[in-house]
Every structure is written in C-alpha cells, then in structure tokens.
Protein backbone atom coordinates (compact mmCIF):
# COMPACT_ATOMS: atom_id res chain seq x y z
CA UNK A 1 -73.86 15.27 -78.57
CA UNK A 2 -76.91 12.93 -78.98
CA UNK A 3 -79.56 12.82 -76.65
CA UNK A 4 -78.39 9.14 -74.92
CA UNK A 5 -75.03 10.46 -74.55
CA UNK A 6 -76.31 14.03 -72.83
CA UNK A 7 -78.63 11.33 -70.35
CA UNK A 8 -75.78 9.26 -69.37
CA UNK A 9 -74.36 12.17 -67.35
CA UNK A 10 -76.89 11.97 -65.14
CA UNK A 11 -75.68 10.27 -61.81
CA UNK A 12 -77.27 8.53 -59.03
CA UNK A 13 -76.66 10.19 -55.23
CA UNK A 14 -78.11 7.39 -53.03
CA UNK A 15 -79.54 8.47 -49.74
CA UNK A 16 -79.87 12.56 -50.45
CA UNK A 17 -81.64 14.25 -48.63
CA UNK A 18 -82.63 11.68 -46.34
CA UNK A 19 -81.94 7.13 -46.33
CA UNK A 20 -83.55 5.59 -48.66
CA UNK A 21 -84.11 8.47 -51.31
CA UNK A 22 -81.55 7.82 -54.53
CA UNK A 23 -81.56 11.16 -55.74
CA UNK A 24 -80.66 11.71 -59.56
CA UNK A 25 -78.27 14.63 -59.56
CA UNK A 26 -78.22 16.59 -62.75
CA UNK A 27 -75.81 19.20 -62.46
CA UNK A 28 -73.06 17.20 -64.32
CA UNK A 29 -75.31 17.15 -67.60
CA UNK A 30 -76.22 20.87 -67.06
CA UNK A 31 -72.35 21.36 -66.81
CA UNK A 32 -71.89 19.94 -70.29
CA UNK A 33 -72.93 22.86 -72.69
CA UNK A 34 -73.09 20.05 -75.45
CA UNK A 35 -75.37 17.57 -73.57
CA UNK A 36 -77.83 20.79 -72.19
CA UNK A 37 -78.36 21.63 -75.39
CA UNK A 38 -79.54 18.23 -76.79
CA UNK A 39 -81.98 18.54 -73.84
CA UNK A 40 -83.15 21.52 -74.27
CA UNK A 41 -83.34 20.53 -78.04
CA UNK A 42 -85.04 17.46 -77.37
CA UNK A 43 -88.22 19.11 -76.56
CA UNK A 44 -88.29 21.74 -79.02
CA UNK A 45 -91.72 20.32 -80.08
CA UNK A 46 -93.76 20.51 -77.16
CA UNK A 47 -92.45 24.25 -76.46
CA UNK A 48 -93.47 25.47 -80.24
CA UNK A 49 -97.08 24.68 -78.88
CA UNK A 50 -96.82 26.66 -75.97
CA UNK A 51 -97.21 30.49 -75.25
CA UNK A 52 -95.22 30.80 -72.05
CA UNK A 53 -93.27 28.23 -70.06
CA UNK A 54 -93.13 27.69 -66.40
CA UNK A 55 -90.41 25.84 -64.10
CA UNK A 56 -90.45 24.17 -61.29
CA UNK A 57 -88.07 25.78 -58.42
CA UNK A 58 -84.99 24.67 -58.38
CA UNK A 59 -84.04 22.41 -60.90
CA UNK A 60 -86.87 22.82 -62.81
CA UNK A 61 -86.26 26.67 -63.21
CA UNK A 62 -82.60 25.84 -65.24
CA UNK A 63 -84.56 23.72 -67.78
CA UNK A 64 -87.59 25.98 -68.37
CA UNK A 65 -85.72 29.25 -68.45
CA UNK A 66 -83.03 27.89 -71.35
CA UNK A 67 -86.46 26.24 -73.18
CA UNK A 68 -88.18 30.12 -72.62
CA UNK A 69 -85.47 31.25 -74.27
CA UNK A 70 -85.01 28.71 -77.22
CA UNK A 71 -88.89 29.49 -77.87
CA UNK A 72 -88.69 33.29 -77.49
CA UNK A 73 -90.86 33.17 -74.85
CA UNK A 74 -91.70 34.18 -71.33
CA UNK A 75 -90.50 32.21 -68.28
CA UNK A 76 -92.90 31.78 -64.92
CA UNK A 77 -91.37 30.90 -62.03
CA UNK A 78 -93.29 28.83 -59.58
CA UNK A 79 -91.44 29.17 -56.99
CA UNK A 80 -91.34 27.35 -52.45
CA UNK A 81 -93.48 29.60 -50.43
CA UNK A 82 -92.57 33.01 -49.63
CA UNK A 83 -90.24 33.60 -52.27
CA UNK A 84 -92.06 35.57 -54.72
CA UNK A 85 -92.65 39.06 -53.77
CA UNK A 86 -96.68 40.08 -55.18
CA UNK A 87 -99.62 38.47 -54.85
CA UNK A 88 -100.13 34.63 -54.78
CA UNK A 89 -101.82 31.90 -55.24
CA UNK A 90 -100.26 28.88 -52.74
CA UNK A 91 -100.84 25.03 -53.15
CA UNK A 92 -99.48 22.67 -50.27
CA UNK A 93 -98.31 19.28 -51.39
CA UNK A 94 -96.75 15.95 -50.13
CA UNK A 95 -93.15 14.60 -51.11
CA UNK A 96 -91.63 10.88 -50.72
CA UNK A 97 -89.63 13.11 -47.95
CA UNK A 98 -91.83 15.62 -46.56
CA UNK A 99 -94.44 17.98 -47.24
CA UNK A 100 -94.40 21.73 -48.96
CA UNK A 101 -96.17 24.48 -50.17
CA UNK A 102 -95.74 26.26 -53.88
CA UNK A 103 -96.71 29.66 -55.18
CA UNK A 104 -97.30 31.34 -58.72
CA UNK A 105 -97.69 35.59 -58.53
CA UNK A 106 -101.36 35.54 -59.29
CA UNK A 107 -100.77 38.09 -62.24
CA UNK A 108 -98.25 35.55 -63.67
CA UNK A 109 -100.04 34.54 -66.62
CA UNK A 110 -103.17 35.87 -68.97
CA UNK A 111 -106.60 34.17 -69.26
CA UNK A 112 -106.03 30.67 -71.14
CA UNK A 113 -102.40 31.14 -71.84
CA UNK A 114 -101.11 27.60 -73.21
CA UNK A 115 -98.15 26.92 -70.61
CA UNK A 116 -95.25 24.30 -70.98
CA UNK A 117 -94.72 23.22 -67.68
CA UNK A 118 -90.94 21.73 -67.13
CA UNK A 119 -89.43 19.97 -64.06
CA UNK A 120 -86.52 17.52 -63.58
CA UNK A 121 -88.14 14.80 -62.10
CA UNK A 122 -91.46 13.08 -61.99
CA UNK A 123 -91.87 11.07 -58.70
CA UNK A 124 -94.71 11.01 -57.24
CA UNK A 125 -96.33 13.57 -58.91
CA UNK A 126 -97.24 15.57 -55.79
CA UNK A 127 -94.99 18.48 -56.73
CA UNK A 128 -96.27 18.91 -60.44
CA UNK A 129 -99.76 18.42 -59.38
CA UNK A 130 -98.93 21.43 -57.28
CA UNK A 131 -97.65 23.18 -60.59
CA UNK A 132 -100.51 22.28 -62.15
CA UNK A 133 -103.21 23.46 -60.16
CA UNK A 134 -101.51 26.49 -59.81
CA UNK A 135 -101.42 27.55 -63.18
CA UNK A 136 -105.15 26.63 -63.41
CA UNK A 137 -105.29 29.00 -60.62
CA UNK A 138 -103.64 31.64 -62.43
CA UNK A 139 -105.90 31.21 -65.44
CA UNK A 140 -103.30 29.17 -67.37
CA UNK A 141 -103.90 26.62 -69.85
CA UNK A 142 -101.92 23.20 -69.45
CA UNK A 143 -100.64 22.58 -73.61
CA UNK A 144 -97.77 20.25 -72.14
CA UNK A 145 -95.72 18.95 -68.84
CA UNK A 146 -91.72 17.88 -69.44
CA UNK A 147 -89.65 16.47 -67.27
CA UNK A 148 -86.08 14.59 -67.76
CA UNK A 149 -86.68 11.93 -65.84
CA UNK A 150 -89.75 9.92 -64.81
CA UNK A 151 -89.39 7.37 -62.02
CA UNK A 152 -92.18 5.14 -63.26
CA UNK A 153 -92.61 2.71 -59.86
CA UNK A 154 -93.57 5.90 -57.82
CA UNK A 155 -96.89 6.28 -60.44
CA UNK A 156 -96.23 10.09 -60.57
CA UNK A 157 -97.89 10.39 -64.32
CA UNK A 158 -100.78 7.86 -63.24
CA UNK A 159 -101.41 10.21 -60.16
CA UNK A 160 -100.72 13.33 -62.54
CA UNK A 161 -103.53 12.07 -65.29
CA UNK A 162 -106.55 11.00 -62.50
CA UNK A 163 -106.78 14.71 -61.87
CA UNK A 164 -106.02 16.16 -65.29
CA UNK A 165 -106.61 13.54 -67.90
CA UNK A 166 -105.83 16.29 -70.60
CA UNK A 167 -102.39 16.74 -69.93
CA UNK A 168 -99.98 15.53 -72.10
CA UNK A 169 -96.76 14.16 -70.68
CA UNK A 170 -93.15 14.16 -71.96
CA UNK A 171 -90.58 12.01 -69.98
CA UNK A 172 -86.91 11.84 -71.82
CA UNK A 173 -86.17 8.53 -69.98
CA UNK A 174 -87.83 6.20 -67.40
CA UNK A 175 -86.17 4.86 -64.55
C-alpha cells in the first residue's frame, strides 16, 4: 500500500471530545497492517538519525514504539501525569480543550542522546512543546519531531520553532 492510500484511512470524528473539536481518528489506518506499515516506513529516514525514540501518550506511543522497533532501538514513553512509576520530570501545558501535565522518568534517557520524537497530531503545539522540553529536561537531544498529521491553521510548528528553532519537523500531510 502507498503512502496516500495508508492516509486516506484516516477519518474525521467531528465534535470529540468536546463541540467544535473535529478530531482525526486513526485507529482505522492502524487497523490496516498494510497502510501502518507504509507509515511507519515513511519515516524510516528521520529514525536512522536518531538513537532512541520517544512517543507521545496515547496515540503517539503506537507510532513510536513500531518506529523503535523498525530502528532497533529503544522506546521512551512520555507519558499524562502520574503514570510512570520512578522519578520525574513534569511539564504542564494548554490544549484547544483543556489543560494537562506530562512526565518523562528522569533516568529515561543518557546525556545528549539524539531522540526522534513521534506524535499523531500537531495542533497547537502545546503538547509537543511539552515533549520537548521534557526531553531537554532529561538531557536528551532533539535530532527530529514526526507527526502524521499537522493541522496547519492552529500554527502548532510556528509555535513549536519560536522556542526551538533547531528542530526539524516531519508532517506526512497537512490539513
């Protein structure tokens, strides 16, 4: 399957979680061993740079952990506050619905480890920032952030780049 076809499963889920939000639901391309794959393919590049990738809880977790593993890598989780079970380091954000807090074990990763960082969507940018600065945190080194789907009219990467201007951004499609 080619990598237009695997995006086309993708479908729109207006008004989830709350009115107004069109939420782009996922879980029919992830069901489609075919179309995962060219996904996961897709960004084979960017995760050849890296030593380690991270994910994004929830979504973002199924997408790093099948990259990890197409890399022979390890797999970070960063995961909604009090999940993870050591030591943290905790960064509160703001969503389009809401506001949260996300964590990284503070052991998670070595001094100036080049980290792929993977999520589903770029919004706003207000969770990945969170990612981020987390890794940073953690003593990470940013290589690369990829997500499937940007929605470019919330400025998420323009947000993303004023505070780290280094970081190099891979979006498989734009809405």
């Amino acid at each position: 399957m080619n990598l237009d076809s695997a995006l086309k499963l993708i479908r729109d889920i207006p008004d989830y979680p709350k009115p107004g939000i069109l939420f782009k639901d996922i879980t029919p391309l992830l069901a489609n061993g075919l179309a995962f794959s060219a996904i996961t393919a897709s960004f084979s590049n960017e995760i050849k740079k890296s030593e380690i990738v991270a994910g994004i809880e929830a979504r973002g977790f199924i997408l790093a952990s099948a990259m990890a593993i197409k890399a022979g890598s390890g797999f970070v989780p960063i995961r909604k506050a009090g999940k993870l079970p050591h030591a943290v380091f905790a960064e509160s954000y703001s969503l389009e619905y809401g506001n949260a807090t996300l964590e990284i074990h503070q052991d998670a990763l070595s001094d100036s480890e080049r980290v792929l960082l993977v999520d589903d969507v770029l919004a706003t940018g207000g969770t990945i920032l969170a990612a981020l600065k987390l890794i940073q945190k953690a003593g990470g080194k940013i290589s690369h952030l990829c997500v499937l789907l940007e929605i470019a009219a919330l400025d998420g990467r323009a947000r993303i780049l004023s505070e780290f201007p280094d970081v190099q951004i891979t979006a498989l499609v734009q809405v």
